[in-house]
PDB file of N, CA and C in Angstrom:
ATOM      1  N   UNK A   1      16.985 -11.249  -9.671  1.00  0.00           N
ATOM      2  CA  UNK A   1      17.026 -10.828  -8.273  1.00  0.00           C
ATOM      3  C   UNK A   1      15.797  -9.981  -7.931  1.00  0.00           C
ATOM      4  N   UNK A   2      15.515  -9.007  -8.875  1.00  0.00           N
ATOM      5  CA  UNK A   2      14.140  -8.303  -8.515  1.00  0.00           C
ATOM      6  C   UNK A   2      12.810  -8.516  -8.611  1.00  0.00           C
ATOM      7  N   UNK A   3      13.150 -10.294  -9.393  1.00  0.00           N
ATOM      8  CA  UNK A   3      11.165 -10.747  -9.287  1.00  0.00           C
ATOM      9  C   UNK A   3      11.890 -11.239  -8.143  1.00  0.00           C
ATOM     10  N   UNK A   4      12.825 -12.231  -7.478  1.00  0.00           N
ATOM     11  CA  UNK A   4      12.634 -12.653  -6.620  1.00  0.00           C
ATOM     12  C   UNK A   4      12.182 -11.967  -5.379  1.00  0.00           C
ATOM     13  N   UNK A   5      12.993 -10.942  -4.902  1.00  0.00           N
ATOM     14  CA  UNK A   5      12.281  -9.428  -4.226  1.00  0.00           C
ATOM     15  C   UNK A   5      10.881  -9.465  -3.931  1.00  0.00           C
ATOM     16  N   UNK A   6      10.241  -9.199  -4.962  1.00  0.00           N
ATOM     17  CA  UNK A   6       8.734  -9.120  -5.368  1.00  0.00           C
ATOM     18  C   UNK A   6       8.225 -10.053  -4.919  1.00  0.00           C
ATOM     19  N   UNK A   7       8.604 -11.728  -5.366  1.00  0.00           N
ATOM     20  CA  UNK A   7       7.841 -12.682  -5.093  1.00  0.00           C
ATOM     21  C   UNK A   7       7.504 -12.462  -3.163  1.00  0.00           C
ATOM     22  N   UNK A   8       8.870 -12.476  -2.888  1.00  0.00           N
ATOM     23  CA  UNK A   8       9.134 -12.600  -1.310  1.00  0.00           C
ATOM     24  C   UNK A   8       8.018 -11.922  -1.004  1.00  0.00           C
ATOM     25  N   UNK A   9       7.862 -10.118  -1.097  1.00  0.00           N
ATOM     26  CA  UNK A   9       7.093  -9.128  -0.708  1.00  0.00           C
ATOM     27  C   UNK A   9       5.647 -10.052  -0.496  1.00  0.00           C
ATOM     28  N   UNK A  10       5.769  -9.988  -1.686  1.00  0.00           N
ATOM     29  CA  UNK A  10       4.172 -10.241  -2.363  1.00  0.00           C
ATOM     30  C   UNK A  10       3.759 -11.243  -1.338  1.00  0.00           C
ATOM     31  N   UNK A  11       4.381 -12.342  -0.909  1.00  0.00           N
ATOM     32  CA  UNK A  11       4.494 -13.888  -0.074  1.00  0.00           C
ATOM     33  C   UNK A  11       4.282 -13.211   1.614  1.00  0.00           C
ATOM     34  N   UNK A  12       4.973 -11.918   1.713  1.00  0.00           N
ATOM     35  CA  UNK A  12       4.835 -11.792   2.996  1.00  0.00           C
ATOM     36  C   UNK A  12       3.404 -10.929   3.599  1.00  0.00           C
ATOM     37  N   UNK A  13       3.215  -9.963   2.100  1.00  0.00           N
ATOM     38  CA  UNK A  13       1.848  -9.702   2.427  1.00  0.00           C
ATOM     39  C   UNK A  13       1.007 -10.424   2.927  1.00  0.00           C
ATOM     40  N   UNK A  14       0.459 -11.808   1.818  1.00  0.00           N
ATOM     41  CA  UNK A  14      -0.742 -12.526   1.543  1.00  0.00           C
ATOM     42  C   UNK A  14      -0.271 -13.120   2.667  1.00  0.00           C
ATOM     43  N   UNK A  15       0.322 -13.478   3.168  1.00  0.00           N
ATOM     44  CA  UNK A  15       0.703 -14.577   5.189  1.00  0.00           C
ATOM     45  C   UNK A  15       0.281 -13.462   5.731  1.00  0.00           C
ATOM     46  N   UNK A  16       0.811 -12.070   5.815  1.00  0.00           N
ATOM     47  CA  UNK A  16      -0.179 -11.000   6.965  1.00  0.00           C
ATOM     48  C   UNK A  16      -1.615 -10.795   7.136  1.00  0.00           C
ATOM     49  N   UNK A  17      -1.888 -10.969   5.612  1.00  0.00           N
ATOM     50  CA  UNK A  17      -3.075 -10.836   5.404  1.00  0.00           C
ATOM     51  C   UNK A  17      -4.325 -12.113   5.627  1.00  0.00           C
ATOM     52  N   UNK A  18      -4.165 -13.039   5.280  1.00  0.00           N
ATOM     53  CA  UNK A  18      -4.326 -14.191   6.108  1.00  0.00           C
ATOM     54  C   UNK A  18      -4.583 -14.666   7.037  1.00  0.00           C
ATOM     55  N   UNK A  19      -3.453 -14.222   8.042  1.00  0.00           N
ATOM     56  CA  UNK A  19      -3.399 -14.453   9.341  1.00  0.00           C
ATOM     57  C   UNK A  19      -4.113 -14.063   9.782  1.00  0.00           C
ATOM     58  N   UNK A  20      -4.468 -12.087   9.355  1.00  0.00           N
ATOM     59  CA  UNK A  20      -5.511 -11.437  10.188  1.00  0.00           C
ATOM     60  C   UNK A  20      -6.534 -11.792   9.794  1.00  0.00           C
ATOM     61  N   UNK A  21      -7.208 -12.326   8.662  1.00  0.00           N
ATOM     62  CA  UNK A  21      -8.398 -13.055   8.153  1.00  0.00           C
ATOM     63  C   UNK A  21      -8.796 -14.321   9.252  1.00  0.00           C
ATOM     64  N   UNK A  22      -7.573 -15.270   9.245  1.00  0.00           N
ATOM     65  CA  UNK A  22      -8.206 -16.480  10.102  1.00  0.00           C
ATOM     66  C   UNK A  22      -9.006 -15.612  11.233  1.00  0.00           C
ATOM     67  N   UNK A  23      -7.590 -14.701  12.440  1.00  0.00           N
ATOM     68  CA  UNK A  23      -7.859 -14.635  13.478  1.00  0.00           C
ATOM     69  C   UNK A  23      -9.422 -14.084  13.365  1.00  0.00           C
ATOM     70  N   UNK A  24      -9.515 -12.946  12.494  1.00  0.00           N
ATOM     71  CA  UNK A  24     -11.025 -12.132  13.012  1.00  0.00           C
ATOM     72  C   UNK A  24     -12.131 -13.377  12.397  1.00  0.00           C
ATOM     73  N   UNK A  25     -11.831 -14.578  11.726  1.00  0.00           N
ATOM     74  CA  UNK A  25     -13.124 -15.735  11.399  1.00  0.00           C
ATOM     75  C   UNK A  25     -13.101 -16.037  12.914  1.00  0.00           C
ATOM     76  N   UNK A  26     -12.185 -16.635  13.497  1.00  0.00           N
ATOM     77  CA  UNK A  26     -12.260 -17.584  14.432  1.00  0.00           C
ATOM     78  C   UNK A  26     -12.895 -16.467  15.413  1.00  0.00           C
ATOM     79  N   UNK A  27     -12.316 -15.369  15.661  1.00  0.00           N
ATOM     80  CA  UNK A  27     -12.923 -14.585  17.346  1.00  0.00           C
ATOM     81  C   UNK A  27     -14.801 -14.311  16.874  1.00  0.00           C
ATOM     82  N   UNK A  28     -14.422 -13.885  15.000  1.00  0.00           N
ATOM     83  CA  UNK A  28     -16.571 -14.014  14.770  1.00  0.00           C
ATOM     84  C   UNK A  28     -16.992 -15.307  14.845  1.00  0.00           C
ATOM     85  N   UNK A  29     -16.324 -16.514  14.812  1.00  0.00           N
ATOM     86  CA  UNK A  29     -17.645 -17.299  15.145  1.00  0.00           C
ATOM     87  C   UNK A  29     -17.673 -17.810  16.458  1.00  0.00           C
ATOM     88  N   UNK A  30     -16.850 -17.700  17.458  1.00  0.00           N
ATOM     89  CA  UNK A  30     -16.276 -17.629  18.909  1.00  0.00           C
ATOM     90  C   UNK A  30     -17.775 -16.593  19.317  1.00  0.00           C
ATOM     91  N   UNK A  31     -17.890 -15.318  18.662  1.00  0.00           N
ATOM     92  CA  UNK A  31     -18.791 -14.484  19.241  1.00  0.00           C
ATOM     93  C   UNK A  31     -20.263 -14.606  18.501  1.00  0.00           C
ATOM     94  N   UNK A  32     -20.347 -15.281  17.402  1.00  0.00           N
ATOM     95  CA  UNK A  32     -21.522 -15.624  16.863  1.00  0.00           C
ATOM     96  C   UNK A  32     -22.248 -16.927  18.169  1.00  0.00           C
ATOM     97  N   UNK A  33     -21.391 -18.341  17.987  1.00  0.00           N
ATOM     98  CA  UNK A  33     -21.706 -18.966  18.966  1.00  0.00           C
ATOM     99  C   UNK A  33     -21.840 -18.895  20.370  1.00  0.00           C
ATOM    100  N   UNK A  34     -21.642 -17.579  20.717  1.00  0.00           N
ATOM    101  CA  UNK A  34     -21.747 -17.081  21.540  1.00  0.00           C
ATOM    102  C   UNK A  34     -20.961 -17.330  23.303  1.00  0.00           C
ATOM    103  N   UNK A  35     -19.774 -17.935  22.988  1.00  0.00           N
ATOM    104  CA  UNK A  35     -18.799 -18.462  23.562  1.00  0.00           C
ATOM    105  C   UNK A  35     -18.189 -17.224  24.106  1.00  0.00           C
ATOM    106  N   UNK A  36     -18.075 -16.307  23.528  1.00  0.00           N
ATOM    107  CA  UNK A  36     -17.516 -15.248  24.233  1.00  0.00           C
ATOM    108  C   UNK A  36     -18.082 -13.932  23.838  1.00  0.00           C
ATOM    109  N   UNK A  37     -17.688 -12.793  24.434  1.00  0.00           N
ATOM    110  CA  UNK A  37     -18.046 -11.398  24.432  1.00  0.00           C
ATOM    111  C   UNK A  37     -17.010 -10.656  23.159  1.00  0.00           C
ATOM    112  N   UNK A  38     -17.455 -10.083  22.413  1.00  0.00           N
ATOM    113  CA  UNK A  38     -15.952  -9.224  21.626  1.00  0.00           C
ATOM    114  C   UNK A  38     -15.113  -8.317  22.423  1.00  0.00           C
ATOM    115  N   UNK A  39     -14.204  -8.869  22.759  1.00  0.00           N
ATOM    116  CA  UNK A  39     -13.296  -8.032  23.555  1.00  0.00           C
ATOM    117  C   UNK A  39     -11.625  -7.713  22.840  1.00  0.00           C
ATOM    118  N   UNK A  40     -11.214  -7.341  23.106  1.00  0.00           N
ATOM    119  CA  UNK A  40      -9.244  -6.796  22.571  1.00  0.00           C
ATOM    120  C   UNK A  40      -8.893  -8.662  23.017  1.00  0.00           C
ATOM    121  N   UNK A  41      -8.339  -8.228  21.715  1.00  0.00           N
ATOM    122  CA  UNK A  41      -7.386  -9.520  21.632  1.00  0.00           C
ATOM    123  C   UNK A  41      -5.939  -9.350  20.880  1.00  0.00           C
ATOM    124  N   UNK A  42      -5.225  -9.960  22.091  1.00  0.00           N
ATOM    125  CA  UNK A  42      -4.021  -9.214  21.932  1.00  0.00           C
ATOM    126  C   UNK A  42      -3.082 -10.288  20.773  1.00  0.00           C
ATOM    127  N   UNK A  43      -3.200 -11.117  19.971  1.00  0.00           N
ATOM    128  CA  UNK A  43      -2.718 -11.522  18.880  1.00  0.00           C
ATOM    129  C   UNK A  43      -3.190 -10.453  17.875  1.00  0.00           C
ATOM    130  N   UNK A  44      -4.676 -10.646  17.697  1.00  0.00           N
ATOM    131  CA  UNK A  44      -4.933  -9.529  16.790  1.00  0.00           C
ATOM    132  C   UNK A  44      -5.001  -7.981  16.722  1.00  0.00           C
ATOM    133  N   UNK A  45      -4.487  -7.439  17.996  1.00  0.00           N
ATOM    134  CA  UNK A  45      -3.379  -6.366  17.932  1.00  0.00           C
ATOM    135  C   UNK A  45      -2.514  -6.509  17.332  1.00  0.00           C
ATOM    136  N   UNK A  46      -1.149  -7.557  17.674  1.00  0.00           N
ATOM    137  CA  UNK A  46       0.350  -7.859  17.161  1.00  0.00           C
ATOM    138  C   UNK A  46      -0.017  -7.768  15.544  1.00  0.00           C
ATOM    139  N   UNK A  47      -0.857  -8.896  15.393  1.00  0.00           N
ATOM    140  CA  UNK A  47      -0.831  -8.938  13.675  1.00  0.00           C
ATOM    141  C   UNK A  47      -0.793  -7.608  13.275  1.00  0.00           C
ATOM    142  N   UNK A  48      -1.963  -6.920  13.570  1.00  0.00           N
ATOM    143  CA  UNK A  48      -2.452  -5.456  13.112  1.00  0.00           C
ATOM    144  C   UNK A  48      -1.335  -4.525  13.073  1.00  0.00           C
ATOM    145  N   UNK A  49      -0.416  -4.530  14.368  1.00  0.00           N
ATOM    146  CA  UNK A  49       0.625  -3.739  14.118  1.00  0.00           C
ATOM    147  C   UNK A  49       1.633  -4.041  13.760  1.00  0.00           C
ATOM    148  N   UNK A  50       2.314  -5.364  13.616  1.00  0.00           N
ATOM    149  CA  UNK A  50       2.970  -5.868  12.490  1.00  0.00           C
ATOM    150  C   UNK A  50       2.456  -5.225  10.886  1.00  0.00           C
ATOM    151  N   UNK A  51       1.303  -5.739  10.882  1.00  0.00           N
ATOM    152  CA  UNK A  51       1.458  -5.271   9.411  1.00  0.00           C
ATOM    153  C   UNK A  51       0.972  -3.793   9.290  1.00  0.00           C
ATOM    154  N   UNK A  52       1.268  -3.024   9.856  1.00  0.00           N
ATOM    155  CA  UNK A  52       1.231  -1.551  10.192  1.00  0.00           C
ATOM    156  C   UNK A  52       2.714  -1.232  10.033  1.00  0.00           C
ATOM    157  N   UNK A  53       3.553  -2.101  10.429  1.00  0.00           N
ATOM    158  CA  UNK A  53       4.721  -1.270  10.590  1.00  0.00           C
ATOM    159  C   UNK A  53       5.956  -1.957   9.570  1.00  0.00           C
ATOM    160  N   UNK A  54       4.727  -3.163   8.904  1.00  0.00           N
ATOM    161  CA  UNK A  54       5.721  -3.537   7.802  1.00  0.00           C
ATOM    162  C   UNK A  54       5.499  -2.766   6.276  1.00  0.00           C
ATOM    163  N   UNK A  55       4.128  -2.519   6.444  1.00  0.00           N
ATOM    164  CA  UNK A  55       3.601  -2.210   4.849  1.00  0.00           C
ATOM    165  C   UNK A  55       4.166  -1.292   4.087  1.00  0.00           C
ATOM    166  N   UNK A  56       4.633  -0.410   4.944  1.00  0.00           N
ATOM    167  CA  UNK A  56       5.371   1.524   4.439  1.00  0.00           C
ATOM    168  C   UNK A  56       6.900   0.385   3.442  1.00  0.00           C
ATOM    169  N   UNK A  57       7.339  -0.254   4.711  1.00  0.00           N
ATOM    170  CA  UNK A  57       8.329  -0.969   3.459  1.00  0.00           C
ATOM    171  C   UNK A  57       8.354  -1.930   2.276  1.00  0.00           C
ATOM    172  N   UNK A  58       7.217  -2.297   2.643  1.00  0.00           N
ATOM    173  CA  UNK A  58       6.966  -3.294   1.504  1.00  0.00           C
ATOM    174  C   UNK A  58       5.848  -2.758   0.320  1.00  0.00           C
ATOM    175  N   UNK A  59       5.245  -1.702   0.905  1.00  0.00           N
ATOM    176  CA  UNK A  59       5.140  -0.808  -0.908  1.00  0.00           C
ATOM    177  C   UNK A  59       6.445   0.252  -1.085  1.00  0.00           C
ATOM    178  N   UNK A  60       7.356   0.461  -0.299  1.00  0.00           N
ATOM    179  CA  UNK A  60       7.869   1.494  -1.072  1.00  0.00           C
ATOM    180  C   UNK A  60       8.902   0.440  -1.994  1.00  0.00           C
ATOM    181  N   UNK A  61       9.056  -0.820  -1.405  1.00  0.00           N
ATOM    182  CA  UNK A  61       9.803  -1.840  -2.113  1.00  0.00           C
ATOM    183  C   UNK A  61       8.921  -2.142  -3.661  1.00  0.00           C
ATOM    184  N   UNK A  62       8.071  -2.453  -3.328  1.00  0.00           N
ATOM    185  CA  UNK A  62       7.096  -2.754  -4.631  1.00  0.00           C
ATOM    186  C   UNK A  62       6.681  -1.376  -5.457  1.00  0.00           C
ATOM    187  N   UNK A  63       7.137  -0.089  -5.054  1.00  0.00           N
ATOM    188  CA  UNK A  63       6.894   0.947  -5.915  1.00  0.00           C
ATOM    189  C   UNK A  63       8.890   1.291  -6.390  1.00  0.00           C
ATOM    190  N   UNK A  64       9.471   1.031  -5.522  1.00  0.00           N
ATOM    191  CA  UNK A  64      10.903   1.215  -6.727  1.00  0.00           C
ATOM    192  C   UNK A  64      10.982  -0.247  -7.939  1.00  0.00           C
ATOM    193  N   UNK A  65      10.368  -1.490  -7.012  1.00  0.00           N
ATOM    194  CA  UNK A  65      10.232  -2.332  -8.489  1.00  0.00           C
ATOM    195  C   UNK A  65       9.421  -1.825  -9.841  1.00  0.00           C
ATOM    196  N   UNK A  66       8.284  -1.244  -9.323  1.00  0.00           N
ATOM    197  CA  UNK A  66       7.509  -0.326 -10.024  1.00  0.00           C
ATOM    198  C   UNK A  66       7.969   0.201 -11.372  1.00  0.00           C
ATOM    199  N   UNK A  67       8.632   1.040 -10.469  1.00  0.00           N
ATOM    200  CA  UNK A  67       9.750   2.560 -11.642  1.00  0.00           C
ATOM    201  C   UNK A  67      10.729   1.516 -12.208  1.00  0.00           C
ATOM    202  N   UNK A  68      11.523   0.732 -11.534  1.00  0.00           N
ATOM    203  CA  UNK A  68      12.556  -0.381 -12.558  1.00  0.00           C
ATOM    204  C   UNK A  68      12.005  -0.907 -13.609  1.00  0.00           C
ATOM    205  N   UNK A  69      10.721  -1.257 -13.630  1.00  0.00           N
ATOM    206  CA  UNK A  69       9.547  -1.920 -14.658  1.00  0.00           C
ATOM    207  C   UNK A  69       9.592  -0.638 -16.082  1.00  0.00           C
TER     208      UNK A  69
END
């Protein structure tokens, strides 16, 4: 039950992390090609504070697996 835990965590990080990777490729080469201006973009807000307001739980989850270890 507690690698599975982990796996999940671990699975939901690397998709947050990801996500915010694509978005800031796509808006830099959007602003490299010069298609647009860098301005607030409100997906990559959400992501940002999604994983702002998930992370506190998902290390304190991965630090009691930690101490169980």
């Amino acid at each position: 039950m507690r690698e599975a835990r982990e796996k999940t965590t671990l699975r939901i990080i690397a998709v947050s992390f990801f996500a915010l990777a694509a978005h800031v490729s796509i808006d830099a080469v959007r602003a490299l090609a010069g298609s647009g201006e860098a301005d607030r973009s409100m997906p990559g807000i959400v992501i940002a504070a999604l994983s702002l307001a998930i992370m506190p739980f998902l290390s304190a989850a991965q630090h009691r697996a930690g101490r169980e270890l």
